[in-house]
PDB file of N, CA and C in Angstrom:
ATOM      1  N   UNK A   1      92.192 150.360 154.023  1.00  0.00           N
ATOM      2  CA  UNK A   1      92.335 151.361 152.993  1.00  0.00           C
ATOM      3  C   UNK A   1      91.193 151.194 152.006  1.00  0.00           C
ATOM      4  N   UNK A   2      90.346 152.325 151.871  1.00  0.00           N
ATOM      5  CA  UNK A   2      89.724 152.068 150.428  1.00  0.00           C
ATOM      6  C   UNK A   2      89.433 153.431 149.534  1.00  0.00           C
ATOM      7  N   UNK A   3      89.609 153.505 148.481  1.00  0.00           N
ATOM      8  CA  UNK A   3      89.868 154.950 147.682  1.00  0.00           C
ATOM      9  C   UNK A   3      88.471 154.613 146.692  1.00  0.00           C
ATOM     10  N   UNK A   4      88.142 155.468 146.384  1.00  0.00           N
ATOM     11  CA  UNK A   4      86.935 155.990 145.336  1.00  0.00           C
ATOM     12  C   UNK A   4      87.732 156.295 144.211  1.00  0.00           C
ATOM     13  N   UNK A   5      87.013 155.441 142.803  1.00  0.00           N
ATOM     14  CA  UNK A   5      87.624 156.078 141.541  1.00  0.00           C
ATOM     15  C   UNK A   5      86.237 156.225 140.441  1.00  0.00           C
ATOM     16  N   UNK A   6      86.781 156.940 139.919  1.00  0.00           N
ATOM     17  CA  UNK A   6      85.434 157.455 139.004  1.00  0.00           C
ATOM     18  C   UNK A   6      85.749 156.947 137.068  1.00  0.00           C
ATOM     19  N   UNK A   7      87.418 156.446 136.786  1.00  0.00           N
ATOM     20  CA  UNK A   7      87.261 155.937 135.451  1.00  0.00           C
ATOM     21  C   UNK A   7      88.255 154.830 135.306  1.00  0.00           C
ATOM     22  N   UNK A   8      88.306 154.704 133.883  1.00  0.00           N
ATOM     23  CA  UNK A   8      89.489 153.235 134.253  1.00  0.00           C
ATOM     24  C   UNK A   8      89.349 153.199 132.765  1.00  0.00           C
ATOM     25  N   UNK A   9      90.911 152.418 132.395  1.00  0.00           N
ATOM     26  CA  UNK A   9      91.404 152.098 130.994  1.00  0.00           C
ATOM     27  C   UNK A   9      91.466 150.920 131.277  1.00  0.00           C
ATOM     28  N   UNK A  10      91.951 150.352 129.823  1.00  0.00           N
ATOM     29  CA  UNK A  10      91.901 148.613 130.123  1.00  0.00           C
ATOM     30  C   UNK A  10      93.068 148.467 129.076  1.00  0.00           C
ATOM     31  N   UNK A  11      93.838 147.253 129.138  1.00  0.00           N
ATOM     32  CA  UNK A  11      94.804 146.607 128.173  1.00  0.00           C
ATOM     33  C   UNK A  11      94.777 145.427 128.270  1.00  0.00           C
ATOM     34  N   UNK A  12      94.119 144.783 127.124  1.00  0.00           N
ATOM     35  CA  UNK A  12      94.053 143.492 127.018  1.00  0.00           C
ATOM     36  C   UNK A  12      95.433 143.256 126.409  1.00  0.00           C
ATOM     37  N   UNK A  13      96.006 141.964 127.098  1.00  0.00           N
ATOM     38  CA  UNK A  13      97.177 141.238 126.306  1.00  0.00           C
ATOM     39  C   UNK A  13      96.819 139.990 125.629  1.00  0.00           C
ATOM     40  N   UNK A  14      97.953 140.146 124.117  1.00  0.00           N
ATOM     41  CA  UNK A  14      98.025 139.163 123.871  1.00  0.00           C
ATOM     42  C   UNK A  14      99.525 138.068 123.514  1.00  0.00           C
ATOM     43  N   UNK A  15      99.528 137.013 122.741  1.00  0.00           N
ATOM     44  CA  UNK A  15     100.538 136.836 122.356  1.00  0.00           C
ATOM     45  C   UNK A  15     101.538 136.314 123.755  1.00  0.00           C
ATOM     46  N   UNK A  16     100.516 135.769 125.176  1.00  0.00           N
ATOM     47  CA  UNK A  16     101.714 134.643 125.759  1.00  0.00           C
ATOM     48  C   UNK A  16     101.039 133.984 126.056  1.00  0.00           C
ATOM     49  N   UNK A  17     102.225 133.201 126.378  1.00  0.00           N
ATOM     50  CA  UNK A  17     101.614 131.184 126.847  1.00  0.00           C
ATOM     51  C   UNK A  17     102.426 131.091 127.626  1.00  0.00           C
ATOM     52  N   UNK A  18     103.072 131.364 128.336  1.00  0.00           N
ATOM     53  CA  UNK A  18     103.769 130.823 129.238  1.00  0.00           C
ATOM     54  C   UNK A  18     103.323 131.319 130.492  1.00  0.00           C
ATOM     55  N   UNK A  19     103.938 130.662 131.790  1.00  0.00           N
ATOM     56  CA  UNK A  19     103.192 130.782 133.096  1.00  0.00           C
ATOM     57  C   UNK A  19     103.900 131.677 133.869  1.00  0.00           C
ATOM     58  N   UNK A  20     102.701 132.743 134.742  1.00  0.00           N
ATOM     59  CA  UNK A  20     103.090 133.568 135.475  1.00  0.00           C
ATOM     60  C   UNK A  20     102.745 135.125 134.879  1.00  0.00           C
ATOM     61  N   UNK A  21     101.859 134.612 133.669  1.00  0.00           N
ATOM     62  CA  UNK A  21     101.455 135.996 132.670  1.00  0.00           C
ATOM     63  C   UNK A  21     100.201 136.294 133.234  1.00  0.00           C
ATOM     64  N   UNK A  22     100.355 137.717 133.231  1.00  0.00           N
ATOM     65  CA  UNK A  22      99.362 138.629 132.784  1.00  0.00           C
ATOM     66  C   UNK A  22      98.422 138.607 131.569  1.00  0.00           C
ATOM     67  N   UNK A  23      96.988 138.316 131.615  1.00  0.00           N
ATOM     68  CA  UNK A  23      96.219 138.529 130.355  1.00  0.00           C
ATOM     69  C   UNK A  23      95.367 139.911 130.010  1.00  0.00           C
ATOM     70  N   UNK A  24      95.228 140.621 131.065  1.00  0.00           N
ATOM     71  CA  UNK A  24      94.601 142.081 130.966  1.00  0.00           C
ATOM     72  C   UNK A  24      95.118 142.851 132.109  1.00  0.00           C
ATOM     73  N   UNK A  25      94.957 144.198 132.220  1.00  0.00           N
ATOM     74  CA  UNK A  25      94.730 145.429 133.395  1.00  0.00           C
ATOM     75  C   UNK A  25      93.835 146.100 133.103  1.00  0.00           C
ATOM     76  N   UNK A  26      93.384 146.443 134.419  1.00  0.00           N
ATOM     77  CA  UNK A  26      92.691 147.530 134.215  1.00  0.00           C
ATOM     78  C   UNK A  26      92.873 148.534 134.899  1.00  0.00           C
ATOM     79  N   UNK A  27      93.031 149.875 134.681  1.00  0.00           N
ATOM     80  CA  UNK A  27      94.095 150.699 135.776  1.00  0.00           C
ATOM     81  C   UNK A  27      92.746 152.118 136.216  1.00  0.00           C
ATOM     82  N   UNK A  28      92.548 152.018 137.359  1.00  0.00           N
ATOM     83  CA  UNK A  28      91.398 152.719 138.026  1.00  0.00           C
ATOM     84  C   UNK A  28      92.066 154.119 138.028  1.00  0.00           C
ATOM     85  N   UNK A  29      91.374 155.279 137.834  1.00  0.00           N
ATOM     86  CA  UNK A  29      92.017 156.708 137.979  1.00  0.00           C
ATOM     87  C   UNK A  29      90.717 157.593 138.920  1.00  0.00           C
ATOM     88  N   UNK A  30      91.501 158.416 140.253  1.00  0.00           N
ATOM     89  CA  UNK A  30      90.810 158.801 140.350  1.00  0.00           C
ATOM     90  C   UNK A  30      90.821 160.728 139.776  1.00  0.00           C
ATOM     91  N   UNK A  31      90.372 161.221 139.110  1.00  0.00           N
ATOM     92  CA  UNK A  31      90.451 162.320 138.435  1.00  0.00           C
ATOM     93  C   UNK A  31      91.865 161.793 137.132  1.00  0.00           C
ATOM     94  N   UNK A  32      92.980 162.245 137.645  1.00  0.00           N
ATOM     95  CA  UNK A  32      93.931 161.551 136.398  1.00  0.00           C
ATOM     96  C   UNK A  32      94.952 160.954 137.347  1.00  0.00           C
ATOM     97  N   UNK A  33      94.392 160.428 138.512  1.00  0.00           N
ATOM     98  CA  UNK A  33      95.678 159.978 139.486  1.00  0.00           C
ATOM     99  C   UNK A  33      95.325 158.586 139.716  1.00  0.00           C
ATOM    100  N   UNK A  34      96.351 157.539 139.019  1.00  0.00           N
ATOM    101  CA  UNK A  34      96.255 156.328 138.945  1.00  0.00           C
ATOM    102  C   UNK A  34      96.001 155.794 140.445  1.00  0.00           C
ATOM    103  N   UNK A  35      94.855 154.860 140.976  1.00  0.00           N
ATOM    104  CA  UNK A  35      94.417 154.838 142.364  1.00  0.00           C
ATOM    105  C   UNK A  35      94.682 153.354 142.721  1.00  0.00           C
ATOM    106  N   UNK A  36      94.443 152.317 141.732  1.00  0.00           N
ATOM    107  CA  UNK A  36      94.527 150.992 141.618  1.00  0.00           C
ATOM    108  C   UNK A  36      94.636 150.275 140.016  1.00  0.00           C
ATOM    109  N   UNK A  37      94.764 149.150 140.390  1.00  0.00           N
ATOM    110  CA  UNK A  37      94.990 148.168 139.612  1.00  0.00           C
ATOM    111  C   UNK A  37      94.489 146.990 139.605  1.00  0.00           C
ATOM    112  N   UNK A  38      93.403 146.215 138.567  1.00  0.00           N
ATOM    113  CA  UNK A  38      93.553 145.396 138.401  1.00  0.00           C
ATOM    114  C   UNK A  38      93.964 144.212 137.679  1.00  0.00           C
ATOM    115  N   UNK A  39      94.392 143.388 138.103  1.00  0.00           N
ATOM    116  CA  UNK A  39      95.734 142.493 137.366  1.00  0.00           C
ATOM    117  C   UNK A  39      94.874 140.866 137.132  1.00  0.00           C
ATOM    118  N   UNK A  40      94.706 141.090 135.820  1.00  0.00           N
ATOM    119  CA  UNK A  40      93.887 139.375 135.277  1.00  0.00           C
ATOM    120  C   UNK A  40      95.170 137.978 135.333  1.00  0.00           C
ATOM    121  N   UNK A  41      95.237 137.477 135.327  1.00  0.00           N
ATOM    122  CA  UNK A  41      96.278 135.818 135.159  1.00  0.00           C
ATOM    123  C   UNK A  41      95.427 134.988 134.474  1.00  0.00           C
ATOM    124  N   UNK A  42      96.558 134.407 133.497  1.00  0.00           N
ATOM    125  CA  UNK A  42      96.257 133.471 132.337  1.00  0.00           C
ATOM    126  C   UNK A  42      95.946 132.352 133.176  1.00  0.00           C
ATOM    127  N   UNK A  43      96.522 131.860 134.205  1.00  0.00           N
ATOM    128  CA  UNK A  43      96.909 130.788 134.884  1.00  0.00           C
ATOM    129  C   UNK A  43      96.329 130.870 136.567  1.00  0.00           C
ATOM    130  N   UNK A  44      94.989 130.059 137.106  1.00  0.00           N
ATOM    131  CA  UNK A  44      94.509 130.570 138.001  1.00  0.00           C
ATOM    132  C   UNK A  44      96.038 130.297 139.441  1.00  0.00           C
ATOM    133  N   UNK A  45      96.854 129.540 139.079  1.00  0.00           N
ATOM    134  CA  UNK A  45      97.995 128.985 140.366  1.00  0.00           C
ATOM    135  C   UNK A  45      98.754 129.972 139.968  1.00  0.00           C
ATOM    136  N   UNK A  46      98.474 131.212 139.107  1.00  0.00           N
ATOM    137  CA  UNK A  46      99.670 131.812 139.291  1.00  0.00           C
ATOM    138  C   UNK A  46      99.377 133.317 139.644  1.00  0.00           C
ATOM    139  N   UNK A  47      97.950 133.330 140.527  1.00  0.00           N
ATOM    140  CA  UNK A  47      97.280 134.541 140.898  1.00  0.00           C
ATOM    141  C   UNK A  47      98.294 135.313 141.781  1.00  0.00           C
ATOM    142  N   UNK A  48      98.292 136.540 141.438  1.00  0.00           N
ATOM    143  CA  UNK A  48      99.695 137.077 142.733  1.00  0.00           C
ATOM    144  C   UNK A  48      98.764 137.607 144.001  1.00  0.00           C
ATOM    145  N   UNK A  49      99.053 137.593 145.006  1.00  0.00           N
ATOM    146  CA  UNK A  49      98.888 138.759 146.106  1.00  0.00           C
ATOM    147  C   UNK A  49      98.225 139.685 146.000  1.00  0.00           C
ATOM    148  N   UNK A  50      96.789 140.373 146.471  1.00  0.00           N
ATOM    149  CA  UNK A  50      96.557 141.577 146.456  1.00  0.00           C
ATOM    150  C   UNK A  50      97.983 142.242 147.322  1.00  0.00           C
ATOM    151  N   UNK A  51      97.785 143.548 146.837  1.00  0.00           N
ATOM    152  CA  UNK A  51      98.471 144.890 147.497  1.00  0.00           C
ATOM    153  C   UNK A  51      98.529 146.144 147.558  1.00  0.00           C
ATOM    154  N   UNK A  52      99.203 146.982 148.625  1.00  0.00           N
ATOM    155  CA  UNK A  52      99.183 148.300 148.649  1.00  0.00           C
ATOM    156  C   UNK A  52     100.230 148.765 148.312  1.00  0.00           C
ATOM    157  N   UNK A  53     100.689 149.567 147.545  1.00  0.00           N
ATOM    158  CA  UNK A  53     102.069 150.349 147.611  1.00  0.00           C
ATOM    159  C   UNK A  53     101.696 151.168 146.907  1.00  0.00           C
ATOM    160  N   UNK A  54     102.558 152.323 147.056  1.00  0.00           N
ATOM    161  CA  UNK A  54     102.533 153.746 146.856  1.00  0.00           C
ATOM    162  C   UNK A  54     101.172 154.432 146.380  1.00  0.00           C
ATOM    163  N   UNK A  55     100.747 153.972 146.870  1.00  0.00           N
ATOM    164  CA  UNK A  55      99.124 154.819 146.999  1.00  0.00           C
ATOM    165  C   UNK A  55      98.076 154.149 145.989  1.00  0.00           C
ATOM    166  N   UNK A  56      98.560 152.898 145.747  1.00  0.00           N
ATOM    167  CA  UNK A  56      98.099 152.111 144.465  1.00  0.00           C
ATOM    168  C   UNK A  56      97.261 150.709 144.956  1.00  0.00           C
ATOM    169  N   UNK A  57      96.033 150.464 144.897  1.00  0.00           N
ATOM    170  CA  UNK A  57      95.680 149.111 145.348  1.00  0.00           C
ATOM    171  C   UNK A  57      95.888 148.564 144.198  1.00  0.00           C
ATOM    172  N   UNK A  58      96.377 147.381 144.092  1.00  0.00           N
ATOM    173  CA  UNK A  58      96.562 145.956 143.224  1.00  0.00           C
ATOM    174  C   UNK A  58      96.009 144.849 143.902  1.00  0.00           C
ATOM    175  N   UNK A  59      94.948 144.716 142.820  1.00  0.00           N
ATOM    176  CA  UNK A  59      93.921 143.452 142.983  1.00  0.00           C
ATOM    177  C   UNK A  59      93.987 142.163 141.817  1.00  0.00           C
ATOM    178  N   UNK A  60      94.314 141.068 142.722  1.00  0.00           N
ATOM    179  CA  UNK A  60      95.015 139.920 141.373  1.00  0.00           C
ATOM    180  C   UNK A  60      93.422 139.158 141.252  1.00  0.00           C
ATOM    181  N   UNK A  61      93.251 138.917 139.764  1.00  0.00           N
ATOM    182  CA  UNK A  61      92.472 137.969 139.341  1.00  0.00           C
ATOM    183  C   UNK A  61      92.490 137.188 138.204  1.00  0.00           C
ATOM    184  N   UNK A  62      91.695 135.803 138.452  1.00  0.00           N
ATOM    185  CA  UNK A  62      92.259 134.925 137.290  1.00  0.00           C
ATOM    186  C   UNK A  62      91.221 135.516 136.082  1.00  0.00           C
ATOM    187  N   UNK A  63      91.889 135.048 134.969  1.00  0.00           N
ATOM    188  CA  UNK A  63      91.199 135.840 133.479  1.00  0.00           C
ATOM    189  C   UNK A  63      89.721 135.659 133.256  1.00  0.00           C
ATOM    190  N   UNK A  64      89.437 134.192 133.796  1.00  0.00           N
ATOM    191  CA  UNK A  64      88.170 133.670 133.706  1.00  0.00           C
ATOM    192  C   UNK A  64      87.186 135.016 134.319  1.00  0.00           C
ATOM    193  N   UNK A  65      87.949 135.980 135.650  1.00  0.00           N
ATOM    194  CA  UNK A  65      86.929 136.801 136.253  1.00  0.00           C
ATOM    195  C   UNK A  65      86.267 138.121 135.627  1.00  0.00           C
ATOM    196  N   UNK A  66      87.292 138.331 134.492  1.00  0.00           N
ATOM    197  CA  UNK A  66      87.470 139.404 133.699  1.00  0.00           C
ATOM    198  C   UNK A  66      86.289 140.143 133.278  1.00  0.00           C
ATOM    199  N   UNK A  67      85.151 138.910 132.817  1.00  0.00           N
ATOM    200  CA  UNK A  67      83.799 139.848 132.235  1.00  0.00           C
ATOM    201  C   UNK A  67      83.116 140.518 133.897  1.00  0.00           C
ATOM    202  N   UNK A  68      83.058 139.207 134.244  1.00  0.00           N
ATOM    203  CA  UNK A  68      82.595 139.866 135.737  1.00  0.00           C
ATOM    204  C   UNK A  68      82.465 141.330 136.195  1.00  0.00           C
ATOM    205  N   UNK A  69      84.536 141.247 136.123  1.00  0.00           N
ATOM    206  CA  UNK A  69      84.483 142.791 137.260  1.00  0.00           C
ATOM    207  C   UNK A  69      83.890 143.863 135.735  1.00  0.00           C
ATOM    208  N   UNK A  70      84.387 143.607 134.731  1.00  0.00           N
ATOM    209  CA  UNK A  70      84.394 144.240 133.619  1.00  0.00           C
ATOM    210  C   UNK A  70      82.651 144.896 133.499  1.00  0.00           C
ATOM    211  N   UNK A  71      81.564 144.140 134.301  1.00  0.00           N
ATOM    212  CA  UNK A  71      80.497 144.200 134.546  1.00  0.00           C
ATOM    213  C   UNK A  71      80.063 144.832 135.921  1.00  0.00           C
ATOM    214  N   UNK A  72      80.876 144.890 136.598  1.00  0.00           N
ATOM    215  CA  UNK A  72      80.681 145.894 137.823  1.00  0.00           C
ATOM    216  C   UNK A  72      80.790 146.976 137.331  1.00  0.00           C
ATOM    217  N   UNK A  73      82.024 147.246 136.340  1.00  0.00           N
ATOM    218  CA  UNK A  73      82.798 148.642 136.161  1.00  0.00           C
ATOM    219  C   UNK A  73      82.167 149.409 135.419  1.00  0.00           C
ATOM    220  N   UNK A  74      80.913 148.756 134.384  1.00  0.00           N
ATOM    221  CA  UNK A  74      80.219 149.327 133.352  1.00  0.00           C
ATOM    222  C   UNK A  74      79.065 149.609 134.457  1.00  0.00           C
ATOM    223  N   UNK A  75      78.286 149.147 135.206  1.00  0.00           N
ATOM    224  CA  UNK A  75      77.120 149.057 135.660  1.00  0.00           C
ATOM    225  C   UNK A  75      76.739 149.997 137.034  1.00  0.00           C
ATOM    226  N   UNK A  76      77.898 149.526 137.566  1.00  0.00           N
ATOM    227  CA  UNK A  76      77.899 150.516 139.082  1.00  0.00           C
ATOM    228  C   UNK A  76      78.259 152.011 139.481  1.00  0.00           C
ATOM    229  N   UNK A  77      77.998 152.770 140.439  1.00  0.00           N
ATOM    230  CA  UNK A  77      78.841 153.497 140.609  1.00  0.00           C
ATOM    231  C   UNK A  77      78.328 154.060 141.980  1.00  0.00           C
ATOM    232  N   UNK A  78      78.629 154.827 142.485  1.00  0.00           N
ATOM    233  CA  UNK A  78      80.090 154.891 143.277  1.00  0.00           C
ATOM    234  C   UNK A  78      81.155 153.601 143.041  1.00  0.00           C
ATOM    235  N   UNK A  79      82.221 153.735 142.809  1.00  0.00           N
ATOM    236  CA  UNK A  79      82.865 152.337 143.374  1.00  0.00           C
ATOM    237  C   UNK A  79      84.330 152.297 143.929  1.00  0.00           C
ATOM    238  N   UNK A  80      84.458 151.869 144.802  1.00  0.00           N
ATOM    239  CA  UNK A  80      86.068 151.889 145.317  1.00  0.00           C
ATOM    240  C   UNK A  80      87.048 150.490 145.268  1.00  0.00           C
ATOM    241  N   UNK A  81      88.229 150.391 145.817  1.00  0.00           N
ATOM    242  CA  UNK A  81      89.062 149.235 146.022  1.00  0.00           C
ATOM    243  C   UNK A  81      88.929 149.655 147.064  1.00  0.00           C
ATOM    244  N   UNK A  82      89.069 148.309 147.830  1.00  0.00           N
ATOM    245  CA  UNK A  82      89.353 147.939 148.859  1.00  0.00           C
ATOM    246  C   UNK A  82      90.406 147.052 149.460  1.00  0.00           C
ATOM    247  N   UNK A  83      91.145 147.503 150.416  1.00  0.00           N
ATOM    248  CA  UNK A  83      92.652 146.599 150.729  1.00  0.00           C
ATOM    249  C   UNK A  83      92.315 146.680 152.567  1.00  0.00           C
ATOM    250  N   UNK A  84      92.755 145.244 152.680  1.00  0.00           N
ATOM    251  CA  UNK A  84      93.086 145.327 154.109  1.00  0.00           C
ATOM    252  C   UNK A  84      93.816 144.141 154.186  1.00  0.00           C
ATOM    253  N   UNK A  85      94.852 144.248 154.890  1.00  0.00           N
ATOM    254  CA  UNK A  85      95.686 143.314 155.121  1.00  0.00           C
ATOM    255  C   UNK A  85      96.223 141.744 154.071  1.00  0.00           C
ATOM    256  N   UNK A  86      95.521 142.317 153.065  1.00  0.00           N
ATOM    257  CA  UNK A  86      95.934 141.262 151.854  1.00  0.00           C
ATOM    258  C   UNK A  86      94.905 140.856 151.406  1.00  0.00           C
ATOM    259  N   UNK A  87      93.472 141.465 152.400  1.00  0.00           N
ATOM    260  CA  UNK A  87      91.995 141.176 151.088  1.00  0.00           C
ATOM    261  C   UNK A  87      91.672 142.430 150.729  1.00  0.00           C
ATOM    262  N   UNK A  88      91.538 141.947 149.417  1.00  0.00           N
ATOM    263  CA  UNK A  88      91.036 143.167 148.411  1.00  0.00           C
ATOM    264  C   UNK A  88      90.075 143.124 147.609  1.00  0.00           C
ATOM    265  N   UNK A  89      89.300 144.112 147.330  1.00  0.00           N
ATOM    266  CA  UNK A  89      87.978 143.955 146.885  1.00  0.00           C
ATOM    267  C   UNK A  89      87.705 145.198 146.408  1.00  0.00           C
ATOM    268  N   UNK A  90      86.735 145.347 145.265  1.00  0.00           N
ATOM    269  CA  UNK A  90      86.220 146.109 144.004  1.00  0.00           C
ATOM    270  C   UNK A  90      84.582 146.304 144.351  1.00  0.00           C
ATOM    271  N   UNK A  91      83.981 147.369 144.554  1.00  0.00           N
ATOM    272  CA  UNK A  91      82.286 146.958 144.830  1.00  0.00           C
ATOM    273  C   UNK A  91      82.040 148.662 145.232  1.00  0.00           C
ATOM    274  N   UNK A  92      80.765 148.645 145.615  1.00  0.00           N
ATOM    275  CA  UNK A  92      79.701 149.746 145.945  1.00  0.00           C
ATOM    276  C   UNK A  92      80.151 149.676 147.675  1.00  0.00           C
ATOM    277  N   UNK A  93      79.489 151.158 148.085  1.00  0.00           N
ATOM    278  CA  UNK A  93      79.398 151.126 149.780  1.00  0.00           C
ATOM    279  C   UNK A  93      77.721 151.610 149.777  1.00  0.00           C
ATOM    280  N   UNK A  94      77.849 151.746 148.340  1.00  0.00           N
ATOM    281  CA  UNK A  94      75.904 152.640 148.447  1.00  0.00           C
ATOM    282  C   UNK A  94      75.029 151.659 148.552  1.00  0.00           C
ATOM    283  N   UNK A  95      73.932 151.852 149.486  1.00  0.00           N
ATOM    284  CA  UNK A  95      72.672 150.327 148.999  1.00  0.00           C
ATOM    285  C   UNK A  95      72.084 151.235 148.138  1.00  0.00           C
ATOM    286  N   UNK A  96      71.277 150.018 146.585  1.00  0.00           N
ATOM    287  CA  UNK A  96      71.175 150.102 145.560  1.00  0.00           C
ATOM    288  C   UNK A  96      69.182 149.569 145.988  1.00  0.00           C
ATOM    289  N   UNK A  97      68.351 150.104 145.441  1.00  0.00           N
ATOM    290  CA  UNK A  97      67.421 149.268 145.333  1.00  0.00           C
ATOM    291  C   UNK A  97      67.317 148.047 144.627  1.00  0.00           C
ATOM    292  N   UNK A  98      65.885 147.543 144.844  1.00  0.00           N
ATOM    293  CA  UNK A  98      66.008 145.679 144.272  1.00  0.00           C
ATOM    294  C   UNK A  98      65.265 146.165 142.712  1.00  0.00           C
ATOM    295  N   UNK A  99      66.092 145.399 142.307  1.00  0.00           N
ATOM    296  CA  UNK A  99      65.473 145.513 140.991  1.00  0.00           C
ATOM    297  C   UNK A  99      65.889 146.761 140.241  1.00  0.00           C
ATOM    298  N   UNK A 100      66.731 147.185 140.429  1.00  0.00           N
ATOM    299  CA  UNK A 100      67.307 148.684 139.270  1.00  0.00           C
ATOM    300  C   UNK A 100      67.210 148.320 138.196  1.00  0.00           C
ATOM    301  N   UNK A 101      68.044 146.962 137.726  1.00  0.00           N
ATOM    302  CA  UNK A 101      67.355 146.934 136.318  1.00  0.00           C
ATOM    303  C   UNK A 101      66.258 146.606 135.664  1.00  0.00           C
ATOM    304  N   UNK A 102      65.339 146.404 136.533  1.00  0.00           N
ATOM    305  CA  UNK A 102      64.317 145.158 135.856  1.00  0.00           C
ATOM    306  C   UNK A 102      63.661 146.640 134.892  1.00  0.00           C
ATOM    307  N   UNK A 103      63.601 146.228 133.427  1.00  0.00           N
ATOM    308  CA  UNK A 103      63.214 146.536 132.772  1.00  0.00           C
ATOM    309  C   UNK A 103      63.578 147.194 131.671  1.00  0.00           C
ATOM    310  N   UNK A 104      65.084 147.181 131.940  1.00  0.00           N
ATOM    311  CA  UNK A 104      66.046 148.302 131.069  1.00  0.00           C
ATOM    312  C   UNK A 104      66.399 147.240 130.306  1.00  0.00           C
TER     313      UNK A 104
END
């Protein structure tokens, strides 16, 4: 499975400490139809499962990854989720030349 989305909101949490929390989402839309999810953890042992359900990819990552994808999402585009059988993945299908940014 992999769907194309073109925007995305974010909700940073705050205010827990305890284990098995959520520290951000970020919820992918494609036009205004929620397409995926990604799900940050305070706690890297308490990363859940990527998944598929109801037309929704959910992609688990620990908080530490947060600027990262947060840096795909500003920088790239085309970009889709990707799900297959419990790996899931966030990225381009376009090749990009070398060096796009050098200089910006």
């Amino acid at each position: 499975m992999n769907v194309q989305f073109e925007s995305y909101a974010i909700n940073y949490l705050g205010g827990q400490s305890t284990t098995n929390k959520r520290g951000a989402y970020i919820y992918c839309f494609s036009g205004t139809t929620l397409v995926g999810r990604l799900q940050f953890f305070m706690n890297a042992a308490d990363v859940a499962k990527n998944d598929y359900t109801g037309n929704i990819v959910t992609l688990s990552f620990h908080i530490s990854q947060f600027q990262d994808v947060l840096h795909v999402l500003e920088y790239e585009k085309p970009l889709y989720l990707f799900f297959n059988s419990g790996d899931g993945r966030i990225g381009t299908w376009d090749q990009e030349p070398v060096g796009e940014q050098e200089g910006v």
